[in-house]
Protein backbone atom coordinates (compact mmCIF):
# COMPACT_ATOMS: atom_id res chain seq x y z
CA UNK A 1 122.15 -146.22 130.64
CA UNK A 2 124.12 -149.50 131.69
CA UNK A 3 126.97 -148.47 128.98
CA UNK A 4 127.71 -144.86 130.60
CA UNK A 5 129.48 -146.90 133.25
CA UNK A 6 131.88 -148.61 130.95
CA UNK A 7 132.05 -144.89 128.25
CA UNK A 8 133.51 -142.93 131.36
CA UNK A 9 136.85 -144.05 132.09
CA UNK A 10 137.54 -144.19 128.30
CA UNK A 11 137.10 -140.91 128.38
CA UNK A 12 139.42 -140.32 131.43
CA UNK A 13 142.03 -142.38 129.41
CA UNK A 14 141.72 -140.81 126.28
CA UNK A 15 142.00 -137.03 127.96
CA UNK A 16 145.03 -138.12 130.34
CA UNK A 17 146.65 -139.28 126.86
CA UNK A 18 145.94 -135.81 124.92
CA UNK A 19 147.28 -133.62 127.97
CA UNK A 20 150.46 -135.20 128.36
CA UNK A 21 151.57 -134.71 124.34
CA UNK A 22 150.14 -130.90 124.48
CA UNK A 23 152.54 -131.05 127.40
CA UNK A 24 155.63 -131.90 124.99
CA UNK A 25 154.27 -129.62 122.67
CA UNK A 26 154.65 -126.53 124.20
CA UNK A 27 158.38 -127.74 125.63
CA UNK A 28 159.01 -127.31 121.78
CA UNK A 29 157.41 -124.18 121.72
CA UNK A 30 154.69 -125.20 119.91
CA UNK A 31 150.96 -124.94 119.73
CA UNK A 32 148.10 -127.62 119.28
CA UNK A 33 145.95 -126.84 116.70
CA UNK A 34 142.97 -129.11 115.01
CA UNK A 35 143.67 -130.56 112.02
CA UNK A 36 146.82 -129.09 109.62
CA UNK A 37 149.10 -126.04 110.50
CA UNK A 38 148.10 -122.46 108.59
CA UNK A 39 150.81 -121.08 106.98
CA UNK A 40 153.67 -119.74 108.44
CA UNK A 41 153.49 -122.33 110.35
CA UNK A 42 155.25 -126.01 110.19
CA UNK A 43 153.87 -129.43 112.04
CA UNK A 44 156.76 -130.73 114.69
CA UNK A 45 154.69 -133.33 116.26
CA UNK A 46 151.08 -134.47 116.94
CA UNK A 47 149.15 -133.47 120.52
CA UNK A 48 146.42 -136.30 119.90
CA UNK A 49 144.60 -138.11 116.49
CA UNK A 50 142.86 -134.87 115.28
CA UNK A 51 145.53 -132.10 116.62
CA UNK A 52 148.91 -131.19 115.40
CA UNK A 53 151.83 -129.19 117.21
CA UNK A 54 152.95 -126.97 115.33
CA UNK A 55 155.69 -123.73 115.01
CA UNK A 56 155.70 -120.68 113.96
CA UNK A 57 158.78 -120.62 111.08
CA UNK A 58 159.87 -117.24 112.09
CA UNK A 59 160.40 -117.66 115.86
C-alpha cells in the first residue's frame, strides 16, 4: 500500500503524454488505433507505445 503513492502520478504523466499525440493525430485526420493499421489504412504517426495514427488511403 506504501507504493500506490509513488504508482499514481506515473500514471497522470503517462495519460497527459498519450492525450496530447491523439491530439496531433486527429489534426492529421487520423485515428488511434492499438497496435498496426487494418488495411486500407496507412500509419502517419504514433499516439503512444502500443497505438498508431493512422489514415484512411482513400480520404
Amino acid at each position: 500500500m506504501k507504493i500506490l503513492y509513488l504508482l499514481f502520478p506515473l500514471l497522470l504523466l503517462l495519460v497527459q503524454g498519450a492525450a496530447g499525440n491523439r491530439a496531433k493525430c486527429r489534426e492529421k485526420r487520423g485515428y488511434c488505433t492499438l497496435g498496426r493499421c487494418r488495411y486500407p489504412a496507412i500509419t502517419i504517426g504514433a499516439c503512444s507505445r502500443f497505438q498508431e495514427c493512422c489514415r484512411s488511403v482513400w480520404g
